[in-house]
Every structure is written in C-alpha cells, then in structure tokens.
C-alpha atoms as a PDB file:
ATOM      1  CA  UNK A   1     -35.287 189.933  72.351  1.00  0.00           C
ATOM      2  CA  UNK A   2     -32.694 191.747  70.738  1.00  0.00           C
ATOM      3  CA  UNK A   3     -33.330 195.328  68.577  1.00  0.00           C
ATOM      4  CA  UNK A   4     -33.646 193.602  65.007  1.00  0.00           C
ATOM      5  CA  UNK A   5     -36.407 195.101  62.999  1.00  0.00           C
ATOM      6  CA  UNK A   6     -38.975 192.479  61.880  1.00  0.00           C
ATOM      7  CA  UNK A   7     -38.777 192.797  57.918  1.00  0.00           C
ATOM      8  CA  UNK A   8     -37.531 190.266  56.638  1.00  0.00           C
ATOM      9  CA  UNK A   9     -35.222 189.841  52.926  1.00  0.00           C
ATOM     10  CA  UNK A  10     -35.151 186.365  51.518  1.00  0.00           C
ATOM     11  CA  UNK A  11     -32.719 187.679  48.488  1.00  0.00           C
ATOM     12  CA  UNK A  12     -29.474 185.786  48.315  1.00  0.00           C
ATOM     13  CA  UNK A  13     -26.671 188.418  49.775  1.00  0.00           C
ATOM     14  CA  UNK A  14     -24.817 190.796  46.524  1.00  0.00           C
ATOM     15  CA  UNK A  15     -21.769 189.122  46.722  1.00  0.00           C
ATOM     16  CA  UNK A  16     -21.442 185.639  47.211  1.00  0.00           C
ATOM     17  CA  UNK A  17     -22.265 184.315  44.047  1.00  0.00           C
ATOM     18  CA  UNK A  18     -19.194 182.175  44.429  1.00  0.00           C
ATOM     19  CA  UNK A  19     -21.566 179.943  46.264  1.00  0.00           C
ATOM     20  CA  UNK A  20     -23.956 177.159  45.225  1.00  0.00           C
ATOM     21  CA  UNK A  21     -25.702 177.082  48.222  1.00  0.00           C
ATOM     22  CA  UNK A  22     -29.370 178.134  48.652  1.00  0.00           C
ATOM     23  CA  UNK A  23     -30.621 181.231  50.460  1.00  0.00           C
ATOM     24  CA  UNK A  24     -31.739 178.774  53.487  1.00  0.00           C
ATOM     25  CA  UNK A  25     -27.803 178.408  54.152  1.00  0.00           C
ATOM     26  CA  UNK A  26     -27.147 181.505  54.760  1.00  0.00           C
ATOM     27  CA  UNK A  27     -27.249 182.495  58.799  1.00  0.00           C
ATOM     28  CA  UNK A  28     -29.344 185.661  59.119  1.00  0.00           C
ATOM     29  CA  UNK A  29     -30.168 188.445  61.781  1.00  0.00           C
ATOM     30  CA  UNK A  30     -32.907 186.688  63.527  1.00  0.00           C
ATOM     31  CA  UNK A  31     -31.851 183.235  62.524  1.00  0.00           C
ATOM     32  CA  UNK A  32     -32.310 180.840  65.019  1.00  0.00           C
ATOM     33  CA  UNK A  33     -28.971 178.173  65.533  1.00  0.00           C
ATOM     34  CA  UNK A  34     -27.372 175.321  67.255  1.00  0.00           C
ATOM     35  CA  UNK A  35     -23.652 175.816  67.518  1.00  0.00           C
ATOM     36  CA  UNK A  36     -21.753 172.473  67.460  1.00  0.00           C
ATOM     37  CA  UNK A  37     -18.285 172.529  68.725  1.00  0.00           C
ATOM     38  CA  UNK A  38     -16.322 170.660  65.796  1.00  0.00           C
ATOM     39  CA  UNK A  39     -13.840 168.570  67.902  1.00  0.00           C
ATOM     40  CA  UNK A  40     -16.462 166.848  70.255  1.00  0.00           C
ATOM     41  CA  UNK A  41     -19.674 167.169  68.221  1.00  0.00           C
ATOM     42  CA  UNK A  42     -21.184 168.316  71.296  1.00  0.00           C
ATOM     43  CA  UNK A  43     -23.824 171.914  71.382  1.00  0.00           C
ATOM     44  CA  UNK A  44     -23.366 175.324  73.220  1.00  0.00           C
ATOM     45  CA  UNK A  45     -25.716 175.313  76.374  1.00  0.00           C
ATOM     46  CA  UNK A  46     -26.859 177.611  78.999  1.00  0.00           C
ATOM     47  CA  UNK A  47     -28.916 176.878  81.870  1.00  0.00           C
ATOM     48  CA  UNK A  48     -29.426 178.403  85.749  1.00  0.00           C
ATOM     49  CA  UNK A  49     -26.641 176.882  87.715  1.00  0.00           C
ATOM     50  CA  UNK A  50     -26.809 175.582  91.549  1.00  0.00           C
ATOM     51  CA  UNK A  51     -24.487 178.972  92.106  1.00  0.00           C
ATOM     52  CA  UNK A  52     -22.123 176.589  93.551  1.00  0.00           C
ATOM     53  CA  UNK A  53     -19.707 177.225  90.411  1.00  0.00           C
ATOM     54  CA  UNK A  54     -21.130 180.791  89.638  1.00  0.00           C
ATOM     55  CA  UNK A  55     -18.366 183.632  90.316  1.00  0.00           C
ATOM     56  CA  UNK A  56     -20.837 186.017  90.296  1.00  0.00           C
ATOM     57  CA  UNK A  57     -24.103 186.336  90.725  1.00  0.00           C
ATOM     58  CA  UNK A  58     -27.270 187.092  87.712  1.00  0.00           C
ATOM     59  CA  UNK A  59     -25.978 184.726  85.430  1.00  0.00           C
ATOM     60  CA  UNK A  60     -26.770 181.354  83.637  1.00  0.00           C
ATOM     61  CA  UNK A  61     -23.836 178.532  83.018  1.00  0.00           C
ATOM     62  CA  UNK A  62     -22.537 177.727  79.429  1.00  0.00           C
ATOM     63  CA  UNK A  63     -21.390 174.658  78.578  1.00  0.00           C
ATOM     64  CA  UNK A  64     -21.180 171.900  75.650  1.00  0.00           C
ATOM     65  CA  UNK A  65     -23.912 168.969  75.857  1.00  0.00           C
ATOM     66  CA  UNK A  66     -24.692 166.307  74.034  1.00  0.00           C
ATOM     67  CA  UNK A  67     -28.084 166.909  74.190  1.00  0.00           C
ATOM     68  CA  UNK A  68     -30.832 168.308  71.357  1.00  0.00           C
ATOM     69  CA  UNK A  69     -33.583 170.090  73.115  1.00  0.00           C
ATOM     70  CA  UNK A  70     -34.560 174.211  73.032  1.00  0.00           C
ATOM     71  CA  UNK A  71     -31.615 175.019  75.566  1.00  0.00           C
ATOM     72  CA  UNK A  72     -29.176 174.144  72.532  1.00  0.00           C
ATOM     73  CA  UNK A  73     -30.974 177.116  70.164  1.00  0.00           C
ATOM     74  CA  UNK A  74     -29.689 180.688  69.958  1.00  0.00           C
ATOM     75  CA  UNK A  75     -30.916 183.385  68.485  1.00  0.00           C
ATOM     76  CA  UNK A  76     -28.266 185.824  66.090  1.00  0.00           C
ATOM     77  CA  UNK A  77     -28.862 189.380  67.180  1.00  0.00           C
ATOM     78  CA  UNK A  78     -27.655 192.795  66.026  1.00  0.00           C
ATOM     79  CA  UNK A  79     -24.568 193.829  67.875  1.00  0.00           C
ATOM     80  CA  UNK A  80     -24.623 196.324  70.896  1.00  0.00           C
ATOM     81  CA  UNK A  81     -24.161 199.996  70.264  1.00  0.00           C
ATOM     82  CA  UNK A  82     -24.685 198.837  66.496  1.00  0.00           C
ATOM     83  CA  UNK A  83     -25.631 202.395  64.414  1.00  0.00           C
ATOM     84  CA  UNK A  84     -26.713 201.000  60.636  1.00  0.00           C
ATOM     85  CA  UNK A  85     -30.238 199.520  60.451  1.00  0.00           C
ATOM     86  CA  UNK A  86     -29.943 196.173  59.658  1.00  0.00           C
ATOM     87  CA  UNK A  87     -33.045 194.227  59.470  1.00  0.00           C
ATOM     88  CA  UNK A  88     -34.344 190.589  60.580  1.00  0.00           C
ATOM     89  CA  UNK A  89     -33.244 188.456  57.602  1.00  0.00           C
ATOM     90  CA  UNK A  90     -30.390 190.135  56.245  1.00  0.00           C
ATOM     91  CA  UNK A  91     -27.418 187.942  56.244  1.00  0.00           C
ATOM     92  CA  UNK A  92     -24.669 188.124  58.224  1.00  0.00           C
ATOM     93  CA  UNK A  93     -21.311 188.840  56.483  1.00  0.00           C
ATOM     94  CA  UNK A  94     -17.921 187.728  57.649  1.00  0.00           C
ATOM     95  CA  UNK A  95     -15.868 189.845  60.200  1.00  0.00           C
ATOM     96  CA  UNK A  96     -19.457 191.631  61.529  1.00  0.00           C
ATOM     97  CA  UNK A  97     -20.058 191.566  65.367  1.00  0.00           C
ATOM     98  CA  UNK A  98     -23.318 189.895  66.575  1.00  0.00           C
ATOM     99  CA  UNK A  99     -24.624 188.830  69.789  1.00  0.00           C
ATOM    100  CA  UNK A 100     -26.277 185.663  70.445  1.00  0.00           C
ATOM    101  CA  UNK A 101     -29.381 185.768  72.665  1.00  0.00           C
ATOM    102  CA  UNK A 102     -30.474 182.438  74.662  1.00  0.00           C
ATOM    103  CA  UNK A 103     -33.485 180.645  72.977  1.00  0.00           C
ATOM    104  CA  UNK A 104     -35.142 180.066  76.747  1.00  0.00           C
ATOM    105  CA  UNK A 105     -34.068 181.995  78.720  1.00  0.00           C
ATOM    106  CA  UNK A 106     -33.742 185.662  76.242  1.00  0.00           C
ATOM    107  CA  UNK A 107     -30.605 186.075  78.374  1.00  0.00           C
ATOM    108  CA  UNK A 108     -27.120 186.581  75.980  1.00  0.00           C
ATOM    109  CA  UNK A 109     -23.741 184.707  75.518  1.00  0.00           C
ATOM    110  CA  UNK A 110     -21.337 187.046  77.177  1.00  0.00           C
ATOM    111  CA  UNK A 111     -17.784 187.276  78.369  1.00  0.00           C
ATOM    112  CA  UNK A 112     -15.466 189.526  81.042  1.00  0.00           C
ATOM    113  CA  UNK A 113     -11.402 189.848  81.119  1.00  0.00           C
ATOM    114  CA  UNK A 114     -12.726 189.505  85.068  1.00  0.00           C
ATOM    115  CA  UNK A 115     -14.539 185.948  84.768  1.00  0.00           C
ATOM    116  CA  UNK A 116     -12.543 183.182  85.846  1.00  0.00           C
ATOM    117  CA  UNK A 117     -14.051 179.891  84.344  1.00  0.00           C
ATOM    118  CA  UNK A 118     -14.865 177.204  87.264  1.00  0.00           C
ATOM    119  CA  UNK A 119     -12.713 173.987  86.355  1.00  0.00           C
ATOM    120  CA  UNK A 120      -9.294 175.551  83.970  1.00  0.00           C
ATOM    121  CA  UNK A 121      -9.395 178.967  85.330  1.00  0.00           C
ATOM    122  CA  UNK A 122      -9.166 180.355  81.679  1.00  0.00           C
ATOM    123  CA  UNK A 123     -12.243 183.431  80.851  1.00  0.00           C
ATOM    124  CA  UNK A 124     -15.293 182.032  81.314  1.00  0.00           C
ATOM    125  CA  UNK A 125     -18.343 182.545  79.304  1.00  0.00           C
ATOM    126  CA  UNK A 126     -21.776 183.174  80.942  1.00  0.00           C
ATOM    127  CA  UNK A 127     -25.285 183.979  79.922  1.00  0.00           C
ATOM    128  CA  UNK A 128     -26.093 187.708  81.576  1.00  0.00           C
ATOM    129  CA  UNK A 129     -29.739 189.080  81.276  1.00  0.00           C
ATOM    130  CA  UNK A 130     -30.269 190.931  78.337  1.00  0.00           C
ATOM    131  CA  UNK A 131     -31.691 194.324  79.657  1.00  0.00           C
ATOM    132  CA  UNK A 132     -28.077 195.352  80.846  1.00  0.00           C
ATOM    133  CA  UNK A 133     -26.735 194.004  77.563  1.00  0.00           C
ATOM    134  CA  UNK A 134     -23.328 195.832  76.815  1.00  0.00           C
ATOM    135  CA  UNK A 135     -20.004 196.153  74.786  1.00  0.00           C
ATOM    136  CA  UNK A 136     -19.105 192.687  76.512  1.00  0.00           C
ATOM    137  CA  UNK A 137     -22.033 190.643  74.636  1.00  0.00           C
ATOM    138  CA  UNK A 138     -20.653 190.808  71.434  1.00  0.00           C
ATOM    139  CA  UNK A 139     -18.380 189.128  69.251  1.00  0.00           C
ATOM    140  CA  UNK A 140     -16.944 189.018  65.825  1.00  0.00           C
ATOM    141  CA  UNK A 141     -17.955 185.831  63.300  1.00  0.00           C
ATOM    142  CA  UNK A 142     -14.403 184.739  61.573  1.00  0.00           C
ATOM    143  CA  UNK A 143     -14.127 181.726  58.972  1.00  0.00           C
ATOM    144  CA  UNK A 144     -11.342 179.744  61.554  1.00  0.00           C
ATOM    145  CA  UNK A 145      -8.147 179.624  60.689  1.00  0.00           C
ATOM    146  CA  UNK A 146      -4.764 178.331  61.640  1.00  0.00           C
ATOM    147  CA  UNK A 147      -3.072 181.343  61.153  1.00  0.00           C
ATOM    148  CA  UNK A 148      -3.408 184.970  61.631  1.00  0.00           C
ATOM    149  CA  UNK A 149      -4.645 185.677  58.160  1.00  0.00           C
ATOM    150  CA  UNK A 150      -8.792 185.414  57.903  1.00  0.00           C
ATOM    151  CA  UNK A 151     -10.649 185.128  54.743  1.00  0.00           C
ATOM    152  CA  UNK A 152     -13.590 187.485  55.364  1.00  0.00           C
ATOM    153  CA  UNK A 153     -14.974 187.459  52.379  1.00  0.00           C
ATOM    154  CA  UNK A 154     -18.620 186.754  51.769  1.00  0.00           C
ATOM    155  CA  UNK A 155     -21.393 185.424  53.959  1.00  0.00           C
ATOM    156  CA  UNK A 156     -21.762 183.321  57.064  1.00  0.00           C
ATOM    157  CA  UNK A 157     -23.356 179.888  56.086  1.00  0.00           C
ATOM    158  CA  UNK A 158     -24.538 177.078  57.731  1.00  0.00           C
ATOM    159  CA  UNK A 159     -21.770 174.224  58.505  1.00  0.00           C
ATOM    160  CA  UNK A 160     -18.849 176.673  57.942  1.00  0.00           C
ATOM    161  CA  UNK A 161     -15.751 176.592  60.275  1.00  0.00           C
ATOM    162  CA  UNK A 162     -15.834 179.504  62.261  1.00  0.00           C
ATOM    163  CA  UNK A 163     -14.757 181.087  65.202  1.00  0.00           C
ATOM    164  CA  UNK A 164     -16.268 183.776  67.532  1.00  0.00           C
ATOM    165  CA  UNK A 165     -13.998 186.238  68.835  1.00  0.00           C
ATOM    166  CA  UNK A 166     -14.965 188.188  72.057  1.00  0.00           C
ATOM    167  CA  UNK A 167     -14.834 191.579  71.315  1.00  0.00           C
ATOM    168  CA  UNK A 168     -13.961 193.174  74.424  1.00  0.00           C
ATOM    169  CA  UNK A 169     -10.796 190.696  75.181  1.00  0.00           C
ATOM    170  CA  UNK A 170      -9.713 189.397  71.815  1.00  0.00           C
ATOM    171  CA  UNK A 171      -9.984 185.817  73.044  1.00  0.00           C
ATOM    172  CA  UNK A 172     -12.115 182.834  71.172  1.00  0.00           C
ATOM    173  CA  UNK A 173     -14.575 181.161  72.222  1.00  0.00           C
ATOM    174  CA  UNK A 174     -13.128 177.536  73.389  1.00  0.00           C
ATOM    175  CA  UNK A 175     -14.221 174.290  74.290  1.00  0.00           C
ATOM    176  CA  UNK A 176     -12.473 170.709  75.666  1.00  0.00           C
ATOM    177  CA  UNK A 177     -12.650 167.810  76.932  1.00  0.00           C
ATOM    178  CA  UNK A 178     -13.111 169.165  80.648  1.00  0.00           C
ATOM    179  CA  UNK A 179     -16.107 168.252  82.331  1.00  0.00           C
ATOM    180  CA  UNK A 180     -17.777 171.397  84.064  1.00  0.00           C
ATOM    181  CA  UNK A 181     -19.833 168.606  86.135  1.00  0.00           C
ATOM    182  CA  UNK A 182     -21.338 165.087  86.760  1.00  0.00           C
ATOM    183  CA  UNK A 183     -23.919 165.317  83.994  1.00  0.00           C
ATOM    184  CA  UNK A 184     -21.462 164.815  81.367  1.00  0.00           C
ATOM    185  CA  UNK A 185     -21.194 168.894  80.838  1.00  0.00           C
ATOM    186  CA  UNK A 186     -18.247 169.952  78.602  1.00  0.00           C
ATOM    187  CA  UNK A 187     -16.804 173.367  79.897  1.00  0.00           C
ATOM    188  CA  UNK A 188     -16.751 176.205  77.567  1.00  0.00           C
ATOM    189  CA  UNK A 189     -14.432 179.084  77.803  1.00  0.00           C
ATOM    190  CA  UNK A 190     -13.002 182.017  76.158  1.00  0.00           C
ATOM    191  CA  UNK A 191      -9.034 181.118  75.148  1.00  0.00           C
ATOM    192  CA  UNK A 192      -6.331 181.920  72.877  1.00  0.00           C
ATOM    193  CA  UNK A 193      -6.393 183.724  69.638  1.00  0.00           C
ATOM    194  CA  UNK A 194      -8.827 181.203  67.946  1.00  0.00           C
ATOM    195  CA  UNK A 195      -6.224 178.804  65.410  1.00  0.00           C
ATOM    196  CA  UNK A 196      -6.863 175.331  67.633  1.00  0.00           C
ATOM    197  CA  UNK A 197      -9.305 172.667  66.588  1.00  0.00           C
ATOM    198  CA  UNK A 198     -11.461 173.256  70.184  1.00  0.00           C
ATOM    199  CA  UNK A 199     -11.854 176.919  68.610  1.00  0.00           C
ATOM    200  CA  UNK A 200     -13.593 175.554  65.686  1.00  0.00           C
ATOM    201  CA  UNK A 201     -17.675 175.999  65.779  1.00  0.00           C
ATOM    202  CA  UNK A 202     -20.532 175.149  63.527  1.00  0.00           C
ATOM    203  CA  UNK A 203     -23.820 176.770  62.839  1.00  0.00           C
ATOM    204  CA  UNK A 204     -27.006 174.408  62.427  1.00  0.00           C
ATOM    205  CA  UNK A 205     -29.545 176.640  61.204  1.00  0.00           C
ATOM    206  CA  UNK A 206     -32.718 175.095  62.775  1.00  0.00           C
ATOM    207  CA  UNK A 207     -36.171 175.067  63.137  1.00  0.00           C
ATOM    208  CA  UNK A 208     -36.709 174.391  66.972  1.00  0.00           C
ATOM    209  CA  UNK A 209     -38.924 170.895  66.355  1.00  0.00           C
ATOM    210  CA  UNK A 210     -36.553 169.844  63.396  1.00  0.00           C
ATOM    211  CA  UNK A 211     -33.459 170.201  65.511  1.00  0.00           C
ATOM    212  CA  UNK A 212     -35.176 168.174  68.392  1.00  0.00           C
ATOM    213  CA  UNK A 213     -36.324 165.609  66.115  1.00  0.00           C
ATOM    214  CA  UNK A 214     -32.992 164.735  64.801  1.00  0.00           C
ATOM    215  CA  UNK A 215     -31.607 164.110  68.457  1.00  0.00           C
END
C-alpha cells in the first residue's frame, strides 16, 4: 500500500534536539497509528457501510469508536503527486502532507468539497480505494492551535496535539458528539479551520497486538 520505499532510518530527525523523547516517538513514513480524537477519547474507524448512509458509491464509512481492534490502525503514507524520495522510516516533519491508508482494508482517508456527511450535513470523510488515490487523499499534519498562527517546527511525535487539514478544501478533520448510528458510532467530518477542541487528534504509535491488548 502506498509508494514508500522500504529502507528504513532509525536516526533521530537533524533538528529536533529540543526534544527528550526517543526515536520510537517520532511518527514515521510507514508508521503504523491509532488516532484518538482528544475530546471523546474515542479512535478514527472505517469499515464497509450498509450503503444506506453512503452518498456515493466505492467507499468505506469513517467514524470514531470506542473500540481497539485492527480497524482502529492506519498506516502514514507519502503524499499523492509527492516528487522527493522519501523513504519508509523517515520522520514526518510538521506542515508536510501525508495520506493515511486503512490498516484492513488498504483503502485511504479521503475527503470531497462534494461529500455531504450523513447526520450534520458538514464534508464528510470516507475511505476511497487506493488505486484511484488522488490530490483529495491528502492532508497537511499541523501542531493544533487556537489561532491562526502554527508552530511547525520540528517533528511529528506520538501524543502531540495535532490537526489534519484536508488539502483540497482547507477544512479539518472534526469529530462530536453525534452518533453516525445505533452502535454507539461517533460521526467524523471535515469542519472549520481546525482551532476547536473536536479538531484536536492524537497519534498512538502502535504495534497492531500491543494496541489490541491495551483495549
């Protein structure tokens, strides 16, 4: 999945030596994540949907569970149309665009100005099969912020407080307290310009059994 070669550097990034964390913090090409949504603890999702809710077809819901199993692991993926040759294991700095490819089912997080999610009618965020992977799977890794001013200095670690911009349409990816359906499903949408607390995301950097485990 994805077009990351497969060498991998374990070197701690030229740069953030204002950090005391260890190399294992840092989130990586090729690393493989939970996202926790800060405000409701609860993990980005994706499975294949009844259809009922689908507004258009070859696509997989997203949505917040509480739940720990492989659905709640993504994989962080060079960006579409990306020209330098960055390599499995190189970490990823602030303000870079990534995409983030589906654990289960290799399909990747994706948004459309044209997507209408099924409950608040804000842009709704699907999981689209990665062979016609475009412009609209990728999105820009922030530190969040209440304001318009980012600090994008240094590297992405594990347990920051970060947003994910969608590239295409400026807009953040957002979660709340909306159900998306009867199994206790949090909606998850693209909203705003990213300075709320349901903006705010986590990375878990995990090792699939690990993550399970800790459930």
């Amino acid at each position: 999945m994805g077009t990351t070669e497969n060498s991998e550097d374990t070197s701690i990034p030229p740069g953030s030596s204002n950090s005391s964390s260890t190399t294992d913090e840092y989130i990586r090409f090729g690393s493989c994540i939970a996202l926790q949504h800060s405000t409701t603890s609860r993990h980005l999702s994706s499975r294949s949907p009844d259809n009922k809710e689908s507004s258009k077809g070859n696509k997989d819901q997203v949505f917040a569970t509480r739940r720990k199993s492989e659905n709640e692991l993504w994989m962080v993926l060079q960006a579409y149309g990306e020209r330098r040759r960055l390599k499995k294991g190189d970490a990823v700095p602030y303000n870079a665009q990534i995409r983030l490819g589906h654990i289960v089912s290799r399909r990747n997080l994706r948004s459309h100005p044209d997507y209408i999610s099924p409950i608040s009618n804000q842009q709704e965020v699907i999981c689209h099969d990665e062979n016609t992977s475009d412009l609209n799977d990728n999105w820009l890794v922030q530190r969040h912020s209440y304001t318009n001013h980012y600090d994008n200095s240094g590297y992405w670690l594990a347990d920051d407080a970060i947003t994910l911009r969608h590239i295409q349409t400026g807009a953040t990816l957002h979660s709340h307290s909306i159900m998306l359906d009867n199994d206790d499903n949090q909606e998850v949408t693209c909203y705003g310009p990213g300075h709320e607390e349901n903006d705010k995301w986590k990375a878990e950097h995990n090792d699939i059994n690990d993550f399970i485990r800790s459930s």
